[in-house]
C-alpha atoms as a PDB file:
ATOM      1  CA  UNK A   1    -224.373  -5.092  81.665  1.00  0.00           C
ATOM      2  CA  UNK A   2    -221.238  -4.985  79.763  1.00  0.00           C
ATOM      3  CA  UNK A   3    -219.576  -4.162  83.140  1.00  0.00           C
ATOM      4  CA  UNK A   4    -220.810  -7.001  84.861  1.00  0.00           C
ATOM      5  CA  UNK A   5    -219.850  -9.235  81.824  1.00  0.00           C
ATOM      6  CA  UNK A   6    -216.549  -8.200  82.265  1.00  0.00           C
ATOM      7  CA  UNK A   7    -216.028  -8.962  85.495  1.00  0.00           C
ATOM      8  CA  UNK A   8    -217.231 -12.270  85.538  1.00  0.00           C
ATOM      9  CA  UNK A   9    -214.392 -12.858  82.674  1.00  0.00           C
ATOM     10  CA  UNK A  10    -211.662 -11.357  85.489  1.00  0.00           C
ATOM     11  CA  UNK A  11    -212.616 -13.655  88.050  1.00  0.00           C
ATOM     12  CA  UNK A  12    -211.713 -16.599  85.438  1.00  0.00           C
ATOM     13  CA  UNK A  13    -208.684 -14.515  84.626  1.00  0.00           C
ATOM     14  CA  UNK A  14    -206.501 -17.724  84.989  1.00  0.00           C
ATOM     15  CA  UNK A  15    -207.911 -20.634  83.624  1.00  0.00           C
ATOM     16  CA  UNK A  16    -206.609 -24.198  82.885  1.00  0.00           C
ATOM     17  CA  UNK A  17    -207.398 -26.457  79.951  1.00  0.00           C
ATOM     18  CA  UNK A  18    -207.208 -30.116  81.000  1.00  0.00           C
ATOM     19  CA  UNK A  19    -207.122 -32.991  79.682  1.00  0.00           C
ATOM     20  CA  UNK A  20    -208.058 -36.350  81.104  1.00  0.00           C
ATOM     21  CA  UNK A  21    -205.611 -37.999  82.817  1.00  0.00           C
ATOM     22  CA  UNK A  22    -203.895 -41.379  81.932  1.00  0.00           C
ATOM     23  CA  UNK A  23    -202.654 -43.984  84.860  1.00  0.00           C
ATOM     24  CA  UNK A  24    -198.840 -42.781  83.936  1.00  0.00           C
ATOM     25  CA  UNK A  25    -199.794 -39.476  84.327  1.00  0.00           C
ATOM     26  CA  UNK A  26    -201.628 -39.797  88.016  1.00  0.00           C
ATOM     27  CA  UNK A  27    -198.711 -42.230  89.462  1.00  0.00           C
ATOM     28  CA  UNK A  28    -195.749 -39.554  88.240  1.00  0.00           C
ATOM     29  CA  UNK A  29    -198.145 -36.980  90.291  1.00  0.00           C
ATOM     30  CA  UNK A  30    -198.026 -37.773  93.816  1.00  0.00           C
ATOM     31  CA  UNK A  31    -196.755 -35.181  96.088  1.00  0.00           C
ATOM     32  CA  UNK A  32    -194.052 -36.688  97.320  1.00  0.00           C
ATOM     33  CA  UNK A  33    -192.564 -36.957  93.621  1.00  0.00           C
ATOM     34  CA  UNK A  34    -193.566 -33.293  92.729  1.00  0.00           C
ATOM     35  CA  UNK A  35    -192.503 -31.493  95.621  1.00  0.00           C
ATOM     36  CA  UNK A  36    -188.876 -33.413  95.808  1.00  0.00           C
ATOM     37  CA  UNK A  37    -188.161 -31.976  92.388  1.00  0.00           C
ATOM     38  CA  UNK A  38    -189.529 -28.625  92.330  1.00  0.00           C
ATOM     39  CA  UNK A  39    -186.669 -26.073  90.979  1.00  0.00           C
ATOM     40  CA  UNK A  40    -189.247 -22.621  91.232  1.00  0.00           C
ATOM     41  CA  UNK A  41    -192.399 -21.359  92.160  1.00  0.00           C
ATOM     42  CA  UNK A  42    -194.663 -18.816  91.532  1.00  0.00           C
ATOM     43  CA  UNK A  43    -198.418 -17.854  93.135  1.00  0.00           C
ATOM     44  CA  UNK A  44    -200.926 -17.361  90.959  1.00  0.00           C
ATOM     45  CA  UNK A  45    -202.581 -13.701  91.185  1.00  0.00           C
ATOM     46  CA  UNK A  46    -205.875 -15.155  91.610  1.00  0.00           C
ATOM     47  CA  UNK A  47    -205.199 -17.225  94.559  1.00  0.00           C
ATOM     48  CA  UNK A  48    -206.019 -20.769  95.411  1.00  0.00           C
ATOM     49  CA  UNK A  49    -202.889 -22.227  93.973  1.00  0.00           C
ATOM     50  CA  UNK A  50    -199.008 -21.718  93.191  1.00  0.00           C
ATOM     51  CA  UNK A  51    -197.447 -22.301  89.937  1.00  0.00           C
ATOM     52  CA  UNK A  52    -194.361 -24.681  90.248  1.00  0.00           C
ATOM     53  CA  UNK A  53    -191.486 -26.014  87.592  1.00  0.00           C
ATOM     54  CA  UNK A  54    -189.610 -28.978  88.174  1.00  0.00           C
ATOM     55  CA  UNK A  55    -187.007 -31.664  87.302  1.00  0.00           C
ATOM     56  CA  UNK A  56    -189.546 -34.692  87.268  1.00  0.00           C
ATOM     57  CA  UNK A  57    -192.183 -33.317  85.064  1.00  0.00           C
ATOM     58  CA  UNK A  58    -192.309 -30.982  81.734  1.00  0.00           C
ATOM     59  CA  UNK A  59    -193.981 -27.658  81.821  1.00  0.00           C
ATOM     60  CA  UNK A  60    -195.216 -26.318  84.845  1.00  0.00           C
ATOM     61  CA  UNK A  61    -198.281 -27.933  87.618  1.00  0.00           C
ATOM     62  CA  UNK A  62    -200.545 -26.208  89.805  1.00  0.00           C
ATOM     63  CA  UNK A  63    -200.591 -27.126  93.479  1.00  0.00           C
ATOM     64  CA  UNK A  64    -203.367 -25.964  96.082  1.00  0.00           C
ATOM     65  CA  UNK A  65    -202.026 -23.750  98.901  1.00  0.00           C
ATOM     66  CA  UNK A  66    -202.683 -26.740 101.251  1.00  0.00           C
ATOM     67  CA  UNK A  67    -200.825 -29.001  99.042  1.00  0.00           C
ATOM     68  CA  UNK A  68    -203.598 -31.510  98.532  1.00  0.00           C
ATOM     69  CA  UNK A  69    -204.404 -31.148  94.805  1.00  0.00           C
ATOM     70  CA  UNK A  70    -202.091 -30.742  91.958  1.00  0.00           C
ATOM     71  CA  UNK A  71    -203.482 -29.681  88.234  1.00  0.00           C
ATOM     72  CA  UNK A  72    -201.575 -30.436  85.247  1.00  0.00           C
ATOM     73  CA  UNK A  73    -202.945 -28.907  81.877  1.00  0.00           C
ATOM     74  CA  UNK A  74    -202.300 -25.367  79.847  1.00  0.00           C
ATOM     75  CA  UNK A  75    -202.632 -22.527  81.375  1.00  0.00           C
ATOM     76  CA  UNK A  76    -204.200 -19.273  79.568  1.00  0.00           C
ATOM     77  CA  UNK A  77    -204.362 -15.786  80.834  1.00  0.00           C
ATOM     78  CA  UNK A  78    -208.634 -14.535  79.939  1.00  0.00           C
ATOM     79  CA  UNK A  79    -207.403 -10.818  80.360  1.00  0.00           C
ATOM     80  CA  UNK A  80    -204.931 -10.946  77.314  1.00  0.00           C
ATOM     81  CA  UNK A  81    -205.694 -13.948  75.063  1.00  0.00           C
ATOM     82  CA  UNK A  82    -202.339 -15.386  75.885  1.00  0.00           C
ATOM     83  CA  UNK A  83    -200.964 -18.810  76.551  1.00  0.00           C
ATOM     84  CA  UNK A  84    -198.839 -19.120  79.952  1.00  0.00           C
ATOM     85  CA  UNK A  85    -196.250 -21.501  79.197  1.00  0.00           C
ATOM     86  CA  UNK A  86    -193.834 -20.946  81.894  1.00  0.00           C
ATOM     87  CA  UNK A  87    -192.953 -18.872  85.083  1.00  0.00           C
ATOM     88  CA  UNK A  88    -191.578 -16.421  83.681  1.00  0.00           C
ATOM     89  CA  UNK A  89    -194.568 -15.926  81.644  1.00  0.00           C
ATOM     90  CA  UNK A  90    -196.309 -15.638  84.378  1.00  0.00           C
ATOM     91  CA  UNK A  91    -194.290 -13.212  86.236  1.00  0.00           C
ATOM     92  CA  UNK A  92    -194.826 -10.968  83.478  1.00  0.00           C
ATOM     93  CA  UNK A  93    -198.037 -11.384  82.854  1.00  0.00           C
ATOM     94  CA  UNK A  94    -199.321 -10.750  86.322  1.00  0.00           C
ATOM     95  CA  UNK A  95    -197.134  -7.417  86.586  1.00  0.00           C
ATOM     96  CA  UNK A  96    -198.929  -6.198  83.480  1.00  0.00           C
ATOM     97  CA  UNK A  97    -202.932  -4.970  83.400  1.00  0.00           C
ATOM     98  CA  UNK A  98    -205.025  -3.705  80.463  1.00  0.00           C
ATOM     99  CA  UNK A  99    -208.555  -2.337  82.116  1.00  0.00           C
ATOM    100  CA  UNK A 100    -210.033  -2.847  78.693  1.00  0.00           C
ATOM    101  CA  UNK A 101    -209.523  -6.450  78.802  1.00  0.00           C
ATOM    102  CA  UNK A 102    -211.787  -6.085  81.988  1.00  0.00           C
ATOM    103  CA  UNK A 103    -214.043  -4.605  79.544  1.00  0.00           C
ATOM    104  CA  UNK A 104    -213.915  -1.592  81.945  1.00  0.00           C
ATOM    105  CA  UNK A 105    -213.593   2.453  80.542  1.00  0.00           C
ATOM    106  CA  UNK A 106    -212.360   5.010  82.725  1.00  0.00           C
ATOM    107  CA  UNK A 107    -215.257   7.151  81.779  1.00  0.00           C
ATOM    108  CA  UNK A 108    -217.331   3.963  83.403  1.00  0.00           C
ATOM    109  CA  UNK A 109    -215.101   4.811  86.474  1.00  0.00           C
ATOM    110  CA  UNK A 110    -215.667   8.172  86.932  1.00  0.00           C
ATOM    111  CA  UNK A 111    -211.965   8.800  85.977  1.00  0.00           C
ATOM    112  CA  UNK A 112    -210.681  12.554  86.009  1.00  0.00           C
ATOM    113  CA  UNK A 113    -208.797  13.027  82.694  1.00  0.00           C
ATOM    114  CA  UNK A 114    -205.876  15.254  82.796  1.00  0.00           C
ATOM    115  CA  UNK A 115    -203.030  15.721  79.554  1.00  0.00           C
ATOM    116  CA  UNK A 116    -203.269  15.666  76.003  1.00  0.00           C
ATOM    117  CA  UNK A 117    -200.421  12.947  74.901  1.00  0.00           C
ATOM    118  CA  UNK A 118    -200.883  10.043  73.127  1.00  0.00           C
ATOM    119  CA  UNK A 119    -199.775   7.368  75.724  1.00  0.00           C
ATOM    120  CA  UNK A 120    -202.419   6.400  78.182  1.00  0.00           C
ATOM    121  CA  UNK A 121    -201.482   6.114  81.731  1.00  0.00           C
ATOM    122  CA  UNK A 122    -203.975   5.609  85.118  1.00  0.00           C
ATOM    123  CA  UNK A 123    -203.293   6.583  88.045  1.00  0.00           C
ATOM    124  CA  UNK A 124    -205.493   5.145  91.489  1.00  0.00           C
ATOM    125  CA  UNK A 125    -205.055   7.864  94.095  1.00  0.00           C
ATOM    126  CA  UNK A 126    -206.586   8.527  97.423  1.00  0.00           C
ATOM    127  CA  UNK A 127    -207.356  11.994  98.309  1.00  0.00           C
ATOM    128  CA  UNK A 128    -205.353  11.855 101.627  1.00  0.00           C
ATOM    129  CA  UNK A 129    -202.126  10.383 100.294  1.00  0.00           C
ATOM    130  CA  UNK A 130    -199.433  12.627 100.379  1.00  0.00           C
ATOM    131  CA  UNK A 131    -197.572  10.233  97.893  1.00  0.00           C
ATOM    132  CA  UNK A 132    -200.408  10.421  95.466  1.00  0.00           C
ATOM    133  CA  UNK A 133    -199.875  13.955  95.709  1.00  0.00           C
ATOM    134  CA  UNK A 134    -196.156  13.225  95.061  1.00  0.00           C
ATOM    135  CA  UNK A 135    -197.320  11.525  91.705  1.00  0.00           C
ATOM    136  CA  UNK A 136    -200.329  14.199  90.768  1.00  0.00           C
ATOM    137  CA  UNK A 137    -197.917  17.149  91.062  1.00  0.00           C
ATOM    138  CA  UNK A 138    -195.487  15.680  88.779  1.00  0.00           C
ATOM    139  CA  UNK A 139    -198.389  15.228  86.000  1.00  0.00           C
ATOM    140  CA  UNK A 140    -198.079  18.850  84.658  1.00  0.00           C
ATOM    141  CA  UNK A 141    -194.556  18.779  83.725  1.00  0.00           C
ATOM    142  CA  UNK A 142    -195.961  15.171  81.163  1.00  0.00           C
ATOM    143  CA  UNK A 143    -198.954  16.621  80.083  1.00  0.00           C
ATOM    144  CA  UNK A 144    -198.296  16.684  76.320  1.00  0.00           C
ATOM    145  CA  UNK A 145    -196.147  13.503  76.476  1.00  0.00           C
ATOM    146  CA  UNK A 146    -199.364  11.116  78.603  1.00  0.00           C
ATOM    147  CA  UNK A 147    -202.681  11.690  78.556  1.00  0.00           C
ATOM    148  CA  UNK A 148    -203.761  10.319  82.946  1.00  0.00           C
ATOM    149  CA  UNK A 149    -206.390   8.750  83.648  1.00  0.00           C
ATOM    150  CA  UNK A 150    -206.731   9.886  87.455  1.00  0.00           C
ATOM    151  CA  UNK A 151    -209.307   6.974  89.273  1.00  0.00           C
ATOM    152  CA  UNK A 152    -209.892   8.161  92.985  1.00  0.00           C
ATOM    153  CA  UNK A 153    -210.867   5.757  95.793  1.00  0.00           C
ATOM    154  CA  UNK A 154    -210.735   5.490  99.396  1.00  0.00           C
ATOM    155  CA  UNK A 155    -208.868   3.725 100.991  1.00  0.00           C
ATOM    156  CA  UNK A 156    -207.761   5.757 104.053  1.00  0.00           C
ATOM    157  CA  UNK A 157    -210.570   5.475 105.887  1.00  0.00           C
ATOM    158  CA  UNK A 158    -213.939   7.251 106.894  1.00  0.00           C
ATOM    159  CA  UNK A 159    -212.856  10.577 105.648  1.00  0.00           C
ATOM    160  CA  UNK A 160    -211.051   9.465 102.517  1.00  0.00           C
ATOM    161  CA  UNK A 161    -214.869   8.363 101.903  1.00  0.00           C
ATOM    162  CA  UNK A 162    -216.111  11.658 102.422  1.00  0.00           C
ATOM    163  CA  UNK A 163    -213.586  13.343 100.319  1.00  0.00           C
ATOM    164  CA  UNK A 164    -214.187  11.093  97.593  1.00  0.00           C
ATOM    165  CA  UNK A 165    -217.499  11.295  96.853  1.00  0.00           C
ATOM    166  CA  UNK A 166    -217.349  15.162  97.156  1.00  0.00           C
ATOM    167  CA  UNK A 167    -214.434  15.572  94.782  1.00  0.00           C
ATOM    168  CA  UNK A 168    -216.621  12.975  92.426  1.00  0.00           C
ATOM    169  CA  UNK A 169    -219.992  14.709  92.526  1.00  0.00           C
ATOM    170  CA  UNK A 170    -218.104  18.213  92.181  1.00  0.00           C
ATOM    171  CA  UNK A 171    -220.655  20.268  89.621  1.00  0.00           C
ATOM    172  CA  UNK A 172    -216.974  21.254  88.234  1.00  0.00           C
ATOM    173  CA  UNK A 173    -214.796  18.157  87.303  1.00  0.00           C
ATOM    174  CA  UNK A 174    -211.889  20.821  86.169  1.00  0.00           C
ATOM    175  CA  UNK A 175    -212.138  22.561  89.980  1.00  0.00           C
ATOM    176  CA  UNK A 176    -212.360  18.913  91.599  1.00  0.00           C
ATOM    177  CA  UNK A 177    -209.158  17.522  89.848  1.00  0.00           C
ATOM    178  CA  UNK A 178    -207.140  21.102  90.383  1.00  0.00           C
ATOM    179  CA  UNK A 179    -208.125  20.791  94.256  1.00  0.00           C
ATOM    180  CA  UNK A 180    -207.224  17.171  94.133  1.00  0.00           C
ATOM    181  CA  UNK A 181    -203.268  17.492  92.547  1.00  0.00           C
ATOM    182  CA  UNK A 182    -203.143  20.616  95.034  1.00  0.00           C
ATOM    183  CA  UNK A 183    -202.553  18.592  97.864  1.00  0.00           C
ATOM    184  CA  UNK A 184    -204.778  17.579 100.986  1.00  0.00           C
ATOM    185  CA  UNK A 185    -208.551  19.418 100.236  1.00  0.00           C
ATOM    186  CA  UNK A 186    -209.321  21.965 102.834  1.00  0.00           C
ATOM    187  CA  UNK A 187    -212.538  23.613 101.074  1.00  0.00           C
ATOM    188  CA  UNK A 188    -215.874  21.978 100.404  1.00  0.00           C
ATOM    189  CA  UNK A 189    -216.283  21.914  96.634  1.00  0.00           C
ATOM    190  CA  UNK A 190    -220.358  22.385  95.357  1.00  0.00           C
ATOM    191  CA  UNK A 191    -222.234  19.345  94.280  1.00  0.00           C
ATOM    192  CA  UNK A 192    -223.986  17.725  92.253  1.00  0.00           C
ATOM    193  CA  UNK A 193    -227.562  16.814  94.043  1.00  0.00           C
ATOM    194  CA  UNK A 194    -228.144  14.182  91.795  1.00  0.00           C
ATOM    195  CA  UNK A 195    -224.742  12.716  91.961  1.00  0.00           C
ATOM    196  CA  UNK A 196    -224.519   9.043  90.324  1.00  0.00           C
ATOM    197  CA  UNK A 197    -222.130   6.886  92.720  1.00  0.00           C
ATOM    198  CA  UNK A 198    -222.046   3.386  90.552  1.00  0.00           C
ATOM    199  CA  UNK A 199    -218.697   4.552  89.415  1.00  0.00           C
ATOM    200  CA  UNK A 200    -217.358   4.258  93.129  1.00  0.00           C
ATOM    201  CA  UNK A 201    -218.912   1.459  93.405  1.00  0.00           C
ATOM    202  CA  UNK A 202    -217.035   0.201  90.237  1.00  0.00           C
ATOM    203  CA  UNK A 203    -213.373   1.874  91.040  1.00  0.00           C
ATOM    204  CA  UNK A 204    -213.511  -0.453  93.965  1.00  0.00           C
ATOM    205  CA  UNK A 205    -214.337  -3.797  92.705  1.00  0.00           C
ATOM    206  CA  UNK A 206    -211.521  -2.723  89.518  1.00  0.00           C
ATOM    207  CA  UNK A 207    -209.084  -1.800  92.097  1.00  0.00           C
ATOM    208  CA  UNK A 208    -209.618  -5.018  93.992  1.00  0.00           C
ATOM    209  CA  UNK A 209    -209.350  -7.279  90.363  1.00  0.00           C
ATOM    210  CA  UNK A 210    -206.192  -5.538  89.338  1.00  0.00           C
ATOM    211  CA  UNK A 211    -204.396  -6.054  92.358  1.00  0.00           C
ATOM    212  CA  UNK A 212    -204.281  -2.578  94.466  1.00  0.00           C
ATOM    213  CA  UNK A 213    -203.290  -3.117  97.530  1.00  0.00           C
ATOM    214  CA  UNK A 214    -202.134   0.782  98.431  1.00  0.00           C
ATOM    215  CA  UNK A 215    -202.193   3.998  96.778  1.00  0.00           C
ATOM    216  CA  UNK A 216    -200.781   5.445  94.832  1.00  0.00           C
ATOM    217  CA  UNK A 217    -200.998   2.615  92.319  1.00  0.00           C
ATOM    218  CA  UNK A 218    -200.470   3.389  88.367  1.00  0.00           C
ATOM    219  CA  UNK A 219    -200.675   1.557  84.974  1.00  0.00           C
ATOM    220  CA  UNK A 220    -197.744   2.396  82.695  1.00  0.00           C
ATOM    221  CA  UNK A 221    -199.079   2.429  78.862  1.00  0.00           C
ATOM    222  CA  UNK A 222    -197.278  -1.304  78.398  1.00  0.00           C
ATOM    223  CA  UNK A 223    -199.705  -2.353  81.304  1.00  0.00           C
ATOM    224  CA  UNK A 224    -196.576  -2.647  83.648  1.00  0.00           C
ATOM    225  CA  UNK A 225    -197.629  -1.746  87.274  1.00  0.00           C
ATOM    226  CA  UNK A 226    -196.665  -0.227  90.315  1.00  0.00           C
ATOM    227  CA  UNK A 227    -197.777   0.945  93.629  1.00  0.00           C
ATOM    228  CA  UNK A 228    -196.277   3.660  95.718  1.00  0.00           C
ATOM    229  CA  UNK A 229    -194.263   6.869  94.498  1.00  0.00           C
ATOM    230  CA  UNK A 230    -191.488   6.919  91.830  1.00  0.00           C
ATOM    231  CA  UNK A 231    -188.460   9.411  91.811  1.00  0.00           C
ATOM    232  CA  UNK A 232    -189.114   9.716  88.046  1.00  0.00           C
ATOM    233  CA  UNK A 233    -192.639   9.153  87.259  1.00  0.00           C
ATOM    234  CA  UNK A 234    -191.344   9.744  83.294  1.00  0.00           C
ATOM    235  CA  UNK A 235    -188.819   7.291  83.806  1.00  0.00           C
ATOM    236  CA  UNK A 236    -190.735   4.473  85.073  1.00  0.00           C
ATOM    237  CA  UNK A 237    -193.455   4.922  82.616  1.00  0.00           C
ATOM    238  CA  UNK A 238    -190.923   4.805  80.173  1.00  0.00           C
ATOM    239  CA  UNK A 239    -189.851   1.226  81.669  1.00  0.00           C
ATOM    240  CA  UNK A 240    -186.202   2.955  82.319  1.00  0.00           C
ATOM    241  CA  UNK A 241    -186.344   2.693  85.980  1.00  0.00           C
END
């Protein structure tokens, strides 16, 4: 239940406030008056419509991706509580995720858990990416420094789906995650008959909300984002890189 509550809050993860709208308001609002003086533009990570700033108009409007409709009115981001005055508020707020806001656990995903350190970090994987493996086999070496938060899905096709759910109904979770930051699985690992596969269920629809497009994709403990492999995984955790 709780699950399900929170993603109904992520679909409404941008939301406007409006107020109505006076006669001034609508004539300063046709398109021909918006568009001439837009300065910068940014879409909005849930789709549907692009964020714009201008000379003609204070603050920022929302205008539909066939340029029909235009919104005026606050903006508010559901995931942190936060007001979105500006595009640059928005750039930074879209690059950053907190899965709790979702009102989504790891444990509710099935996550392997791998390090002891006090800053959180997770990690979506696929078990036939060799540059997931690039980012598992540099988790040792951070172990007391981040504690990972290792969320597997497939993405790679059919056997990416087979390899997932074994790894996830593995009888041994320790053996699983050791096979999976090996590199590609060759060996069948033994099973769990009574496997529970909600939590793949789940990893998917969270992957899809937070905006993973490819693998590997990792939250930094600031929420910062980023998909594919890093040089330094240290580094860009640390936001140095």
């Amino acid at each position: 239940m709780r699950f399900a509550l929170g993603l109904s809050v992520a679909f409404l993860a941008l939301s406007c406030s409006l107020g109505p709208a006076s006669a001034e308001t609508e004539a300063q609002l046709n398109r021909n008056a918006l568009t001439a003086g837009i300065t910068a533009m940014e879409k909005l990570p849930s789709g549907g419509f692009t964020a714009v700033e201008g000379e003609g108009f204070p603050g920022m409007a929302f205008i539909s991706d066939n340029g029909r409709y235009v919104v005026r009115g606050e903006l508010y981001d559901t995931w942190t509580g936060k007001r979105v005055s500006s595009l640059a508020d928005l750039r930074d707020n879209a690059s950053r995720v907190q899965l709790s806001k979702l009102g989504v656990t790891p444990a509710e995903l099935g996550a392997f858990r791998y390090g002891s350190g006090a800053k959180e970090v997770t990690i979506f994987v696929d078990p036939k990416c060799p540059y997931c493996h690039g980012v598992l086999q540099q988790m040792p070496a951070l172990a007391g420094k981040y504690t990972f938060q290792v969320i597997v899905v497939p993405v790679l096709g059919q056997e990416s789906e087979r390899l997932t759910r074994m790894v996830s109904c593995a009888t041994d979770p320790a053996a699983a995650l050791a096979a999976l930051m090996a590199g590609p699985i060759r060996d069948s690992l033994p099973q769990n008959e009574n496997c529970n596969l909600l939590p793949i269920q789940k990893r998917l629809v969270t992957a899809q909300l937070v905006g993973v497009k490819g693998v590997p994709f990792m939250i930094a403990p600031d929420g910062r984002t980023k998909g594919g492999l890093p040089q330094d995984l240290d580094s860009w955790l640390e936001g140095r890189i």
